[in-house]
C-alpha atoms as a PDB file:
ATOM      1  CA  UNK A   1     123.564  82.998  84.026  1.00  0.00           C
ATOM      2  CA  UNK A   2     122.012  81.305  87.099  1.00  0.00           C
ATOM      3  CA  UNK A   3     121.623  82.457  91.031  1.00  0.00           C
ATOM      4  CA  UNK A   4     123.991  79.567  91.562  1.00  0.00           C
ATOM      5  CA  UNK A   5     126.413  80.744  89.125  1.00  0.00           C
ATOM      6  CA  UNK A   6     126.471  84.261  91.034  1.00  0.00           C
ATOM      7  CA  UNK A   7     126.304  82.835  94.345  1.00  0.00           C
ATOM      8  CA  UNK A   8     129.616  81.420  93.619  1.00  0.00           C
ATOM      9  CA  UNK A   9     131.098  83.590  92.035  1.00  0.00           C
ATOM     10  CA  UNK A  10     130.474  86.682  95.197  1.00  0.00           C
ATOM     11  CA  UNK A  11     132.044  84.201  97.617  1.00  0.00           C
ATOM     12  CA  UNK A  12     134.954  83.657  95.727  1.00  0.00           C
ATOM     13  CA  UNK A  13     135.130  87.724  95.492  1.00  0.00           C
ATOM     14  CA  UNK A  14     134.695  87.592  99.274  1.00  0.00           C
ATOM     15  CA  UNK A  15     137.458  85.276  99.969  1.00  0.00           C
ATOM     16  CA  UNK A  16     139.614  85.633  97.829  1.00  0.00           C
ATOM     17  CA  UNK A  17     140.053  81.297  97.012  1.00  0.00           C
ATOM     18  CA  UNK A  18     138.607  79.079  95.127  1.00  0.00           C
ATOM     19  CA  UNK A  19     139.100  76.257  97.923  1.00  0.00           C
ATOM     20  CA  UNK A  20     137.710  78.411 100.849  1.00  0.00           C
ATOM     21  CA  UNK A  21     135.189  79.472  98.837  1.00  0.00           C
ATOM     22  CA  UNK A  22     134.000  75.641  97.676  1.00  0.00           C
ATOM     23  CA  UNK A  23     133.935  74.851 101.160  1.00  0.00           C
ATOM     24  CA  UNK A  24     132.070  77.311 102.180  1.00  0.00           C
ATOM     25  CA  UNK A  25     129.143  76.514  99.681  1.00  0.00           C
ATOM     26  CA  UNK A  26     129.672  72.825 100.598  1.00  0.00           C
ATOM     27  CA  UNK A  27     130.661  72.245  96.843  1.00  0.00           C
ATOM     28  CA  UNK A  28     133.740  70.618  95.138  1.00  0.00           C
ATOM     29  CA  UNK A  29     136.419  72.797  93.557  1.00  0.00           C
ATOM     30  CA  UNK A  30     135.988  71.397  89.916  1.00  0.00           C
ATOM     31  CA  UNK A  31     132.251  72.054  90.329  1.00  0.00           C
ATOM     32  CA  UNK A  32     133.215  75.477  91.663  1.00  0.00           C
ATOM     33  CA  UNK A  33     135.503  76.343  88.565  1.00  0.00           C
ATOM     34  CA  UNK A  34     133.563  75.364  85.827  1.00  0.00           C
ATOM     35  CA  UNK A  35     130.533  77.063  87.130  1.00  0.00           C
ATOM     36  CA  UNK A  36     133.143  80.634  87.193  1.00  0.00           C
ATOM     37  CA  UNK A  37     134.475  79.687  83.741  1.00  0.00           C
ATOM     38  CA  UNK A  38     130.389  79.089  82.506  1.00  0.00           C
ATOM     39  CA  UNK A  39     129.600  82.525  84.100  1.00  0.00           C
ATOM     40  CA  UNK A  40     132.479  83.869  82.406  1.00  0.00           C
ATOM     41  CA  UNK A  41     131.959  82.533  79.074  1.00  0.00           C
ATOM     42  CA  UNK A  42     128.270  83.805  79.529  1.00  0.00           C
ATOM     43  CA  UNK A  43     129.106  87.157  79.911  1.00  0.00           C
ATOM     44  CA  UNK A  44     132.065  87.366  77.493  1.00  0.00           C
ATOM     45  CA  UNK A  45     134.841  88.593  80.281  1.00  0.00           C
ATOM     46  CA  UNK A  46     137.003  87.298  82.755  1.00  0.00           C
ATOM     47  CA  UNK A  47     135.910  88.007  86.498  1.00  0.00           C
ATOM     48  CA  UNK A  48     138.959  87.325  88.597  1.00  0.00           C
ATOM     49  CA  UNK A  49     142.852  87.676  88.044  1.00  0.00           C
ATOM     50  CA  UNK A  50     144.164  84.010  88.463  1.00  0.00           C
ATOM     51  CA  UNK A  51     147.374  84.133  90.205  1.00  0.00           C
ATOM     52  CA  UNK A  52     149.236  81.539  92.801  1.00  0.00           C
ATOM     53  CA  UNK A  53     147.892  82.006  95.899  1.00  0.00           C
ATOM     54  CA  UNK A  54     145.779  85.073  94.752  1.00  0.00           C
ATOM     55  CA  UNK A  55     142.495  85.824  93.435  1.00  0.00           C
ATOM     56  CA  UNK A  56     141.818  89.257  92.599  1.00  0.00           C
ATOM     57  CA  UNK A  57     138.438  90.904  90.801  1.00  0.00           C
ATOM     58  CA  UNK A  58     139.187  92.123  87.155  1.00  0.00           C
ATOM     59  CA  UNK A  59     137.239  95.235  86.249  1.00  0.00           C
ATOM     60  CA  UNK A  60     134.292  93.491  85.150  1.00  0.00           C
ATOM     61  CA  UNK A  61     134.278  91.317  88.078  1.00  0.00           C
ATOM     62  CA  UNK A  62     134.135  94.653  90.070  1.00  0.00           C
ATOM     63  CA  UNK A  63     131.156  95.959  87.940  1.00  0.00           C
ATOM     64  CA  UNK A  64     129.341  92.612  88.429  1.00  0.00           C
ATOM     65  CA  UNK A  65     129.850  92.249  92.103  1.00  0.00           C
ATOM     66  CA  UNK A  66     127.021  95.039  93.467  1.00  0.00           C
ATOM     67  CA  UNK A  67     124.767  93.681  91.034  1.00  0.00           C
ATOM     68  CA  UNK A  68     124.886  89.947  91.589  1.00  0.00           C
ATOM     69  CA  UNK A  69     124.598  90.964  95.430  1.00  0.00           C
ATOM     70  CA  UNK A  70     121.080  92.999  95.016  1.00  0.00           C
ATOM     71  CA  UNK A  71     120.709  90.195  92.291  1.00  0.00           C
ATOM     72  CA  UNK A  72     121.120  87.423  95.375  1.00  0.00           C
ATOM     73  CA  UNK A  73     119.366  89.416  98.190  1.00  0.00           C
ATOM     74  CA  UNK A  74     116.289  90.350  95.936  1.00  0.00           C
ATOM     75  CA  UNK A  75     115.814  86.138  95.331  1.00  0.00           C
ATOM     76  CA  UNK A  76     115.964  85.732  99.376  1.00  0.00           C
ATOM     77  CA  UNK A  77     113.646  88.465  99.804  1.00  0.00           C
ATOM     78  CA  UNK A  78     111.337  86.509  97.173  1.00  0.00           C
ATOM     79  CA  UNK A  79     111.717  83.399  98.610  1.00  0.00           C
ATOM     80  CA  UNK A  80     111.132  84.619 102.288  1.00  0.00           C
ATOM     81  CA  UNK A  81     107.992  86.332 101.041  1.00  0.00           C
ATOM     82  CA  UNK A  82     106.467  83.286  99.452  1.00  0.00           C
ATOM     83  CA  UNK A  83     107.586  81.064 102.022  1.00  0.00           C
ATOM     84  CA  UNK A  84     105.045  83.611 104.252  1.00  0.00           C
ATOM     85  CA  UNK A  85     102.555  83.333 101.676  1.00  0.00           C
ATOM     86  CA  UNK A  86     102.791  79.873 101.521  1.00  0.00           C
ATOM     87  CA  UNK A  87     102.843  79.507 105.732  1.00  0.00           C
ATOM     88  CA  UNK A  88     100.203  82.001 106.142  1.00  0.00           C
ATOM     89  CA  UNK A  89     101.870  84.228 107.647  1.00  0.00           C
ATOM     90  CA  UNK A  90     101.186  86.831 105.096  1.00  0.00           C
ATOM     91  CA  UNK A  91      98.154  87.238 102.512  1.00  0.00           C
ATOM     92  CA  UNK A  92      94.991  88.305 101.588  1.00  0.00           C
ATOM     93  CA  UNK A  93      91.170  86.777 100.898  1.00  0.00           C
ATOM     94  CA  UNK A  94      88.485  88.578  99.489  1.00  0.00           C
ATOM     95  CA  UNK A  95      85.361  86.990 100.739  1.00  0.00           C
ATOM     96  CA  UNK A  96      81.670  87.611  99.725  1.00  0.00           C
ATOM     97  CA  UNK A  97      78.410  86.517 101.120  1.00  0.00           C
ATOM     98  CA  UNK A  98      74.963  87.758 101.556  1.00  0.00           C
ATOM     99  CA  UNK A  99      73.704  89.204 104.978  1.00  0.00           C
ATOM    100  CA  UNK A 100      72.197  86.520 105.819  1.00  0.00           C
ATOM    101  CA  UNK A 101      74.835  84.487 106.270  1.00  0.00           C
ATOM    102  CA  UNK A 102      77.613  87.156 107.493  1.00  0.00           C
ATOM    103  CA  UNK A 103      75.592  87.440 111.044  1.00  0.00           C
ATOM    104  CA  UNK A 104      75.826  83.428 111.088  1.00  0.00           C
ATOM    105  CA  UNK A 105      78.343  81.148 109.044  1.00  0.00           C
ATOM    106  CA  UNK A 106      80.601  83.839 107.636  1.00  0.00           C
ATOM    107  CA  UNK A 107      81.642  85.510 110.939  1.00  0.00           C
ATOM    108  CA  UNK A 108      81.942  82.446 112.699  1.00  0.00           C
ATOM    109  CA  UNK A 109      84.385  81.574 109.903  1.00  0.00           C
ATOM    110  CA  UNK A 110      86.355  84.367 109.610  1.00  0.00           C
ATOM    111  CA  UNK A 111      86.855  85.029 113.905  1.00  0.00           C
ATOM    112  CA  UNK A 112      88.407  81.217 113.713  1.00  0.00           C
ATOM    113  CA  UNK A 113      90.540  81.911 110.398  1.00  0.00           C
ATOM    114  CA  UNK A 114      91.860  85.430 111.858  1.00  0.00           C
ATOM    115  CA  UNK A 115      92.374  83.886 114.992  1.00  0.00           C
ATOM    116  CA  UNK A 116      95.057  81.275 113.305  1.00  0.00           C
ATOM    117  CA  UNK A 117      96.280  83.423 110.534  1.00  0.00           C
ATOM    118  CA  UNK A 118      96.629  87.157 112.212  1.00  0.00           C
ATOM    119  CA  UNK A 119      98.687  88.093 109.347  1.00  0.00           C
ATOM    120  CA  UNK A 120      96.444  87.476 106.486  1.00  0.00           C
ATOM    121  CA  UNK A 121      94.681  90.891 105.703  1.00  0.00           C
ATOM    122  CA  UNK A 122      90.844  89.581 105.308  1.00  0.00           C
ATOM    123  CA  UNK A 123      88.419  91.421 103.010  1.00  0.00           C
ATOM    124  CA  UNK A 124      84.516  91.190 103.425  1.00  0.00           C
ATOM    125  CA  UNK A 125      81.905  91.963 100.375  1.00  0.00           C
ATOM    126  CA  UNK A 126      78.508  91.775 101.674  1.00  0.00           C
ATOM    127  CA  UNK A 127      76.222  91.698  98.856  1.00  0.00           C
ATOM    128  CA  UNK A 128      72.978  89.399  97.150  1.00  0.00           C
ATOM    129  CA  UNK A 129      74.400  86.768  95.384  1.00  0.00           C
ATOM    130  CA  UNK A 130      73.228  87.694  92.223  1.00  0.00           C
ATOM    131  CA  UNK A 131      75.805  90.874  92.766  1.00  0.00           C
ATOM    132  CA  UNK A 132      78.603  88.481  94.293  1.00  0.00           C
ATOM    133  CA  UNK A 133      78.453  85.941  90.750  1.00  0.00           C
ATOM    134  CA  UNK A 134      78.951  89.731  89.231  1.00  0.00           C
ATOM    135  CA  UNK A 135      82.023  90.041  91.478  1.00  0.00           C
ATOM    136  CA  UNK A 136      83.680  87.177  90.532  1.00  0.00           C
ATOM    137  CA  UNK A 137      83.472  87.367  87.267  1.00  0.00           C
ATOM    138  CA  UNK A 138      85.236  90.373  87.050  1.00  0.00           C
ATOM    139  CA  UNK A 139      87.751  88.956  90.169  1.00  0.00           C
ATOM    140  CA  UNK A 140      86.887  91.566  92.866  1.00  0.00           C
ATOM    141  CA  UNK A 141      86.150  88.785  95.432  1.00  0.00           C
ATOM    142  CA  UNK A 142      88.113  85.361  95.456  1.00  0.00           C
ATOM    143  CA  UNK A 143      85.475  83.005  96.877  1.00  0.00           C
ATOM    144  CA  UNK A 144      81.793  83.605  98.043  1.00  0.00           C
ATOM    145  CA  UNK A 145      78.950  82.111  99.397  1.00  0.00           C
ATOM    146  CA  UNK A 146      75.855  81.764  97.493  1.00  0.00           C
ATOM    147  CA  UNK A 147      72.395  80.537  97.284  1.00  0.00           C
ATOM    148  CA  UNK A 148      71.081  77.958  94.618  1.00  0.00           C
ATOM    149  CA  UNK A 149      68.482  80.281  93.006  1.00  0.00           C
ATOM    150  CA  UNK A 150      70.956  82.415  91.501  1.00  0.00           C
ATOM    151  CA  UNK A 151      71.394  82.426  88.399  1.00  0.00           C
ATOM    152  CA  UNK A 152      73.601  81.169  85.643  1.00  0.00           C
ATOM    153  CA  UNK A 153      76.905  83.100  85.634  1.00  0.00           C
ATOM    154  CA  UNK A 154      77.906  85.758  82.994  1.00  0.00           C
ATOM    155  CA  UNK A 155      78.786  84.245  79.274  1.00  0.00           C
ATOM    156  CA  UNK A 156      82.621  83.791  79.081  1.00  0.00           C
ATOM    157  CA  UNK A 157      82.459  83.019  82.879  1.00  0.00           C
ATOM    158  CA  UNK A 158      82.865  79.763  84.176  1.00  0.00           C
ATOM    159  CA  UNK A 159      81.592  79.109  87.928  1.00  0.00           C
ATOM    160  CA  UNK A 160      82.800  76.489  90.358  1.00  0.00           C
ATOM    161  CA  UNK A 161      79.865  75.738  93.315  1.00  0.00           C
ATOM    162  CA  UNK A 162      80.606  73.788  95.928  1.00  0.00           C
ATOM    163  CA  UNK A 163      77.093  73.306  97.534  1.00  0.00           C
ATOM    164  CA  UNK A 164      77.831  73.524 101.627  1.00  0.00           C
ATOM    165  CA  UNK A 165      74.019  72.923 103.329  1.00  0.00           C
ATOM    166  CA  UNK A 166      70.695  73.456 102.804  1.00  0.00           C
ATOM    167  CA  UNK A 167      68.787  75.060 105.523  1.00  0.00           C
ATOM    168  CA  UNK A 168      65.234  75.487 106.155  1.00  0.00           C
ATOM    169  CA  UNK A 169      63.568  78.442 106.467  1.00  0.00           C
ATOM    170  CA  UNK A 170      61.894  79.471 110.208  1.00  0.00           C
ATOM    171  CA  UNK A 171      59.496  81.587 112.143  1.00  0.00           C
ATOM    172  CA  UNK A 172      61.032  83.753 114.702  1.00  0.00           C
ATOM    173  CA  UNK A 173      59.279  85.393 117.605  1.00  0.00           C
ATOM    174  CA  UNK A 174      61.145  87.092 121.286  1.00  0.00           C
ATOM    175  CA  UNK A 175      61.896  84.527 123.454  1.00  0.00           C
ATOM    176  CA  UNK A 176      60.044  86.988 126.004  1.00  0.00           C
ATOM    177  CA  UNK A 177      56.475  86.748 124.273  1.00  0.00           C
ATOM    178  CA  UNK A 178      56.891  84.001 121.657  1.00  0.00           C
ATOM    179  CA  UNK A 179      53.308  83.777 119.791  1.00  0.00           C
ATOM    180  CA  UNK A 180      54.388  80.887 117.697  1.00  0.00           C
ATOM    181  CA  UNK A 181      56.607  78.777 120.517  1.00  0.00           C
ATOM    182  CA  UNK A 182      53.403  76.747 121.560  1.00  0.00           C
ATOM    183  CA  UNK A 183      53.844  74.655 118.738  1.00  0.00           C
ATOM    184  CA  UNK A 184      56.981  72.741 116.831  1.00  0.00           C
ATOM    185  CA  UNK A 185      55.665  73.828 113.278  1.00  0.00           C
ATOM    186  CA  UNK A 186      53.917  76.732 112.070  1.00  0.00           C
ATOM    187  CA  UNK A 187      52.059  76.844 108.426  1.00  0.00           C
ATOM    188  CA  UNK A 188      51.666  79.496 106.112  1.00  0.00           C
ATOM    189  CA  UNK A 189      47.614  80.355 106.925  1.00  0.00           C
ATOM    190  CA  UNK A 190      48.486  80.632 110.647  1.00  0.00           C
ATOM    191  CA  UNK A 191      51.848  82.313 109.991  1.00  0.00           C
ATOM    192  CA  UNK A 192      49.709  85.243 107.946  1.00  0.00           C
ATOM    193  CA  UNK A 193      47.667  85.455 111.095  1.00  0.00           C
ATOM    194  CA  UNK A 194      50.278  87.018 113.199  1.00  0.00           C
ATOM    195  CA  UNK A 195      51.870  90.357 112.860  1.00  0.00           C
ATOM    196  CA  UNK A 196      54.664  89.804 110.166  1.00  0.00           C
ATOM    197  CA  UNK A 197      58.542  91.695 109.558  1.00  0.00           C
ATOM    198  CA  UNK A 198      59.129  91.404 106.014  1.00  0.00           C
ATOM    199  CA  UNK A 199      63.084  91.538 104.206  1.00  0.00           C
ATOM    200  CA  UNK A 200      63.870  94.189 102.167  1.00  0.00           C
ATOM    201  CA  UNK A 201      62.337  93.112  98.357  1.00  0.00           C
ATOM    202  CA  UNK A 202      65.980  93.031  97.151  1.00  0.00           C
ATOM    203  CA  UNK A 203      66.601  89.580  99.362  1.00  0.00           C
ATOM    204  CA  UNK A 204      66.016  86.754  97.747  1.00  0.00           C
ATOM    205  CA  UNK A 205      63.954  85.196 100.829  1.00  0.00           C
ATOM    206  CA  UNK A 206      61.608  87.772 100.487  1.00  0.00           C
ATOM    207  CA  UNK A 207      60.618  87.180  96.664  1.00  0.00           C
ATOM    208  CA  UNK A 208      60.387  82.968  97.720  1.00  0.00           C
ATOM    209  CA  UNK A 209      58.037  83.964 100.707  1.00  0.00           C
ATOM    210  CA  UNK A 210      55.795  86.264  98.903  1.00  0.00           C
ATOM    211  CA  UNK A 211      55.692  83.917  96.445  1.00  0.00           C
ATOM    212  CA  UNK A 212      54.830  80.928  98.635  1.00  0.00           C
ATOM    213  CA  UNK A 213      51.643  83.273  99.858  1.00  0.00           C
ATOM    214  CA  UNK A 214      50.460  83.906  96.559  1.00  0.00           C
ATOM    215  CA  UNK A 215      50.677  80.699  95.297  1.00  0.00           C
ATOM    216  CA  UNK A 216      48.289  79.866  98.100  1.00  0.00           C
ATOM    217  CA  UNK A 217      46.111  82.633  97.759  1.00  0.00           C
ATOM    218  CA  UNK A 218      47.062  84.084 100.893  1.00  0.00           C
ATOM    219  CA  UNK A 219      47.618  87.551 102.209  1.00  0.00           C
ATOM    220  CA  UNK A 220      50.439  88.257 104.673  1.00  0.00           C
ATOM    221  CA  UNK A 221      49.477  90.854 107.539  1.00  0.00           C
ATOM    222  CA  UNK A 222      52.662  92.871 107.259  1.00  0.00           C
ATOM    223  CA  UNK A 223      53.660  95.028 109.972  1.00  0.00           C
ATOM    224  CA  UNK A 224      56.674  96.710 108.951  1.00  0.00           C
ATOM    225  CA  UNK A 225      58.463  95.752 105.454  1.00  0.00           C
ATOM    226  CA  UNK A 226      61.855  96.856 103.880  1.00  0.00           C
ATOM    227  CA  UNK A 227      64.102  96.302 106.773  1.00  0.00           C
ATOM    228  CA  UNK A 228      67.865  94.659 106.390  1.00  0.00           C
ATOM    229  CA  UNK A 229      68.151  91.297 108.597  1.00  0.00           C
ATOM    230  CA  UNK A 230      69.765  92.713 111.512  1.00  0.00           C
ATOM    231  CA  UNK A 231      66.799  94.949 112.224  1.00  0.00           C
ATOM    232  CA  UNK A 232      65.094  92.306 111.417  1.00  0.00           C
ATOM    233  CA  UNK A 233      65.539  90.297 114.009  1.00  0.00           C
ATOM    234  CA  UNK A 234      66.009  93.454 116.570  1.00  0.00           C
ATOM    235  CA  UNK A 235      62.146  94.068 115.697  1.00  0.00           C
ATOM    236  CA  UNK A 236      61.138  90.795 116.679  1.00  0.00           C
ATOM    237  CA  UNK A 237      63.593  90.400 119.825  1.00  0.00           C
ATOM    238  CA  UNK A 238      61.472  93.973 120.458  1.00  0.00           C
ATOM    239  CA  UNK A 239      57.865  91.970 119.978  1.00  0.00           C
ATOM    240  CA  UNK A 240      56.947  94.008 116.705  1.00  0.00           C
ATOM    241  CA  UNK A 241      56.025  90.959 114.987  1.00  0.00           C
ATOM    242  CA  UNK A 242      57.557  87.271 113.610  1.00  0.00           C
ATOM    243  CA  UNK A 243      59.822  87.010 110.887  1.00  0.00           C
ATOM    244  CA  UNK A 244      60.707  84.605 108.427  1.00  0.00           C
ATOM    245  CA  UNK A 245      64.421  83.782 108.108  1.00  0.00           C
ATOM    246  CA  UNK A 246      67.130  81.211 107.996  1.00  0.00           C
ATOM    247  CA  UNK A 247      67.595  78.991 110.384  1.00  0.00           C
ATOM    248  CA  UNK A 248      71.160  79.496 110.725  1.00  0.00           C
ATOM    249  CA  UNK A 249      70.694  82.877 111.483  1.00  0.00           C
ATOM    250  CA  UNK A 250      69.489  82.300 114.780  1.00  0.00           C
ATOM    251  CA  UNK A 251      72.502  80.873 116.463  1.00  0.00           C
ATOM    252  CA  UNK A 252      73.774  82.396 119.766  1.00  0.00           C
ATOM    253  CA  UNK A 253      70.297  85.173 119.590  1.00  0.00           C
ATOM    254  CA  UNK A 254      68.854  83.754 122.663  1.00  0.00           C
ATOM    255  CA  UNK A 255      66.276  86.007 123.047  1.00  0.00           C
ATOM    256  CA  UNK A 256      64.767  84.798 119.772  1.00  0.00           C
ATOM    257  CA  UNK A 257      62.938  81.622 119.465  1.00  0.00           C
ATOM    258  CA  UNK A 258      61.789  79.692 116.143  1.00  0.00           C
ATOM    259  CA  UNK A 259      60.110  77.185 115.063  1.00  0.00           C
ATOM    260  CA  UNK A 260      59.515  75.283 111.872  1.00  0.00           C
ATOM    261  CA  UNK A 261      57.754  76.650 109.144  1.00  0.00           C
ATOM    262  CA  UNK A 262      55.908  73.667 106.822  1.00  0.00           C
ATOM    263  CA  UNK A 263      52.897  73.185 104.408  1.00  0.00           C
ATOM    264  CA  UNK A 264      55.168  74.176 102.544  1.00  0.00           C
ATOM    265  CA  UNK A 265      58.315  73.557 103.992  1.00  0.00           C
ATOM    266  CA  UNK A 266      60.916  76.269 102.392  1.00  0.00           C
ATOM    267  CA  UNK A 267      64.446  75.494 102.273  1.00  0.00           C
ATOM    268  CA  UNK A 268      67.945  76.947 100.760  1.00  0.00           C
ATOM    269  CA  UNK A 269      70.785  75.917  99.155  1.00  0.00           C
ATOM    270  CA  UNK A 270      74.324  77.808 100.502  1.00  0.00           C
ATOM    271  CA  UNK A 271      77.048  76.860  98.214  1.00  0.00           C
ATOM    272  CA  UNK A 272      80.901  78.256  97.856  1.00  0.00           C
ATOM    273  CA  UNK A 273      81.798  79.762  94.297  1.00  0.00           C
ATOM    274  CA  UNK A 274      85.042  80.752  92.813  1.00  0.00           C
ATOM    275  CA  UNK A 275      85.827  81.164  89.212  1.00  0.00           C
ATOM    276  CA  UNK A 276      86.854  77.755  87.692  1.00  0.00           C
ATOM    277  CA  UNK A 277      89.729  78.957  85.261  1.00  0.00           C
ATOM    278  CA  UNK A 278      91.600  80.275  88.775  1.00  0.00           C
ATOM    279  CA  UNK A 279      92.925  78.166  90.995  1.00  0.00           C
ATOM    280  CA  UNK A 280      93.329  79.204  94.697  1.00  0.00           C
ATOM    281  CA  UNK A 281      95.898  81.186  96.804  1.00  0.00           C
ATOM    282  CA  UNK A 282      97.114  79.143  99.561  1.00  0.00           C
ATOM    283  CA  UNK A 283      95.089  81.917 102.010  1.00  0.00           C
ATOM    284  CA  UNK A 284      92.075  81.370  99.985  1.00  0.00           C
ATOM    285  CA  UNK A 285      92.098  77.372  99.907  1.00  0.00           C
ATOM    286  CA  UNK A 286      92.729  77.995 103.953  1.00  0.00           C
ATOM    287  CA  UNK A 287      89.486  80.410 104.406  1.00  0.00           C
ATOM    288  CA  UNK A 288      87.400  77.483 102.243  1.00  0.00           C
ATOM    289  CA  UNK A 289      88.819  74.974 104.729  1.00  0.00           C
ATOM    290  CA  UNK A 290      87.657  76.621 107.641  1.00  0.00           C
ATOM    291  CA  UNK A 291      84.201  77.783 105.683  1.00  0.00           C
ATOM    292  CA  UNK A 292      83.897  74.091 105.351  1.00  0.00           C
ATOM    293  CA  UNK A 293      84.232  73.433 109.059  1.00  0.00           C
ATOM    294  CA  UNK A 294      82.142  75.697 110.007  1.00  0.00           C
ATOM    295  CA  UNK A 295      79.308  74.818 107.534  1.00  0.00           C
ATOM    296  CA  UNK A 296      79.426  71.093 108.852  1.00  0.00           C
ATOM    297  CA  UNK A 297      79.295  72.409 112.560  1.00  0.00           C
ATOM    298  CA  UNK A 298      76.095  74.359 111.975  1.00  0.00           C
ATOM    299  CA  UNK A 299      75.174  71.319 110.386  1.00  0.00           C
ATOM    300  CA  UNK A 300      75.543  69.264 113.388  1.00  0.00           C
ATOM    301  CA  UNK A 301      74.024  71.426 116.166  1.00  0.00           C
ATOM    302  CA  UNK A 302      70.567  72.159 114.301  1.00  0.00           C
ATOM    303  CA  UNK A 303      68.250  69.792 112.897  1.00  0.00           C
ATOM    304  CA  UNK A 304      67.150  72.426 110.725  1.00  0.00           C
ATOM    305  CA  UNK A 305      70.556  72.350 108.307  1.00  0.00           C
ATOM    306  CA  UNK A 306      71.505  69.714 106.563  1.00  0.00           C
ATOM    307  CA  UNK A 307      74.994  69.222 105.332  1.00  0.00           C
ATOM    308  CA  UNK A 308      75.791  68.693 101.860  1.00  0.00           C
ATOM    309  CA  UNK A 309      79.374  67.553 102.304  1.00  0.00           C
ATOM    310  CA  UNK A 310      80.876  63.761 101.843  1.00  0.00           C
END
C-alpha cells in the first residue's frame, strides 16, 4: 500500500468514476484501475461496488476512507513541514562560543542570520571551549566556535574543526586617556609597567598571558583580576588600567583604543567544530555560512586577523 495507491482510491470515493477521477489526478484509466485492483489485492477486500454507470464504497471501502484521508493529510502536513525546514522558514541551531567571541564574531553572525531567517528559533551556549568540545560530544550544541589550544576531544568522539582566523592578541587602553596609544606596538616589560585588568583564570587568554610573563621572568602589576570580558573592557573604557584581549573584540568600542602587543607576539586560532559522524541540518549548514562570512569580514577590516579560509 502506497500514498499513491490511496490518493486514488479517495478520489474515486469522491466522485463516484473511475474516468472523472483519472482525470482529475492527470492519470490514465488503466493506470487508475490497476492501482485500485493492487490496493485491493493488498488489503484482501474489495473497495467499491462496480456497477454501469455507478461506483459505490463496499463496507471496507467505507472503513478505509477516514483513514487513508488522515493517512493523506498527515503526508502533506510532513511534506509542508520539511519543505519549511528545508526553506528556512522553520528550525533550530544550537550555537556555542566562548565570551570572547559572542561580544564580536558570534553576535555579528547571529543579528545577520536572524535577520534572514526570523523563523529559525536560535540557541546560544556561552561557555570555554574546553566545556563546548564537552557539549558536543554529548550533542547539546550543533556547531561551536573554538580556540586551537583545546584539547583533544573525548574518546569515542570524533571532532570536525574548521579553523576560521587567527587573531592576535592586543593592549587596550580608553580612547579618552590612552597610556599605550603613543606607540604602534607595546612589549611585554613595558606592558607590566602600566596598571593591568586581568581575565578571570578560567579563560584561556589568561593562562597564555601569565604564562608569557613568567617565561620572561616578569611580574605583571595587576590592578584588578577575575573579571568576565565585558567588565573587562568597561574597566578600561573607565581608565582603571589596560587589558589584554583579542583583537576582534574591539570592533565598534570606540572609546577603546589598542595597539599591538609583540616580543612576543601572541596570537589565536578560532575554528568551527561539529561532531564528524553528524552531518548538518539545513539551519545549521546556513548559521556556518554566515559564521563564515562574517569571520572573513573581520578578516578584512583589521590587520590584526588573519583569515584562514581558501
Amino acid at each position: 500500500m502506497n500514498l499513491e495507491q490511496l490518493r486514488g482510491f479517495v478520489e474515486v470515493a469522491r466522485l463516484g468514476h473511475f474516468t472523472r477521477a483519472s482525470e482529475s489526478l492527470h492519470l490514465a484509466q488503466p493506470s487508475l484501475s490497476r492501482q485500485i485492483s493492487t490496493l485491493e489485492r493488498e488489503l484482501g477486500a474489495e473497495l467499491f461496488h462496480r456497477a454501469r454507470g455507478h461506483i459505490a464504497l463496499t463496507a471496507a471501502g467505507e472503513a478505509l476512507l477516514p483513514r487513508a484521508q488522515r493517512m493523506l493529510a498527515e503526508a502533506e502536513a510532513i511534506r509542508d513541514e520539511m519543505g519549511e525546514l528545508a526553506g528556512l522558514r522553520r528550525g533550530r541551531v544550537r550555537l556555542g562560543a566562548p565570551p570572547t567571541l559572542c561580544i564580536s564574531l558570534v553576535a555579528e553572525a547571529i543579528s545577520a542570520f536572524h535577520a534572514a531567517h526570523p523563523g529559525v528559533d536560535l540557541h546560544l551556549d556561552e561557555s570555554g571551549s574546553r566545556l563546548l568540545v564537552d557539549q558536543l560530544a554529548v550533542g547539546a550544541v550543533d556547531i561551536a566556535l573554538i580556540t586551537e589550544s583545546t584539547g583533544p576531544p573525548p574518546s569515542g568522539f570524533s571532532l570536525t574543526r574548521m579553523p576560521l582566523l587567527t587573531e592576535e592578541l592586543v593592549v587596550v587602553s580608553a580612547a579618552s586617556q590612552p597610556p599605550v596609544a603613543i606607540t604602534p606596538a607595546i612589549g611585554l616589560e613595558h606592558l607590566a609597567t602600566l596598571p593591568l585588568i586581568a581575565l578571570d583564570e578560567t579563560y584561556e587568554l589568561r593562562a597564555t598571558t601569565d604564562a608569557a610573563f613568567r617565561s620572561a621572568g616578569i611580574t605583571p602589576n595587576h590592578v584588578l583580576e577575575g573579571a568576565e570580558m565585558d567588565a573587562v573592557l568597561r574597566f578600561v573604557e573607565r581608565g582603571v588600567g589596560v587589558a589584554v584581549v583579542p583583537a576582534m573584540v574591539l570592533f565598534d568600542q570606540p572609546a577603546l583604543r589598542s595597539v599591538r602587543l609583540t616580543h612576543p607576539m601572541m596570537r589565536r586560532t578560532v575554528s568551527l567544530a561539529h561532531r564528524a559522524d553528524v552531518t548538518p541540518a539545513v539551519a545549521v549548514a546556513a548559521m556556518r555560512d554566515v559564521i563564515l562570512t562574517t569571520a572573513a569580514d573581520y578578516a578584512r577590516r583589521d590587520p590584526a586577523i588573519t583569515s584562514l579560509l581558501d
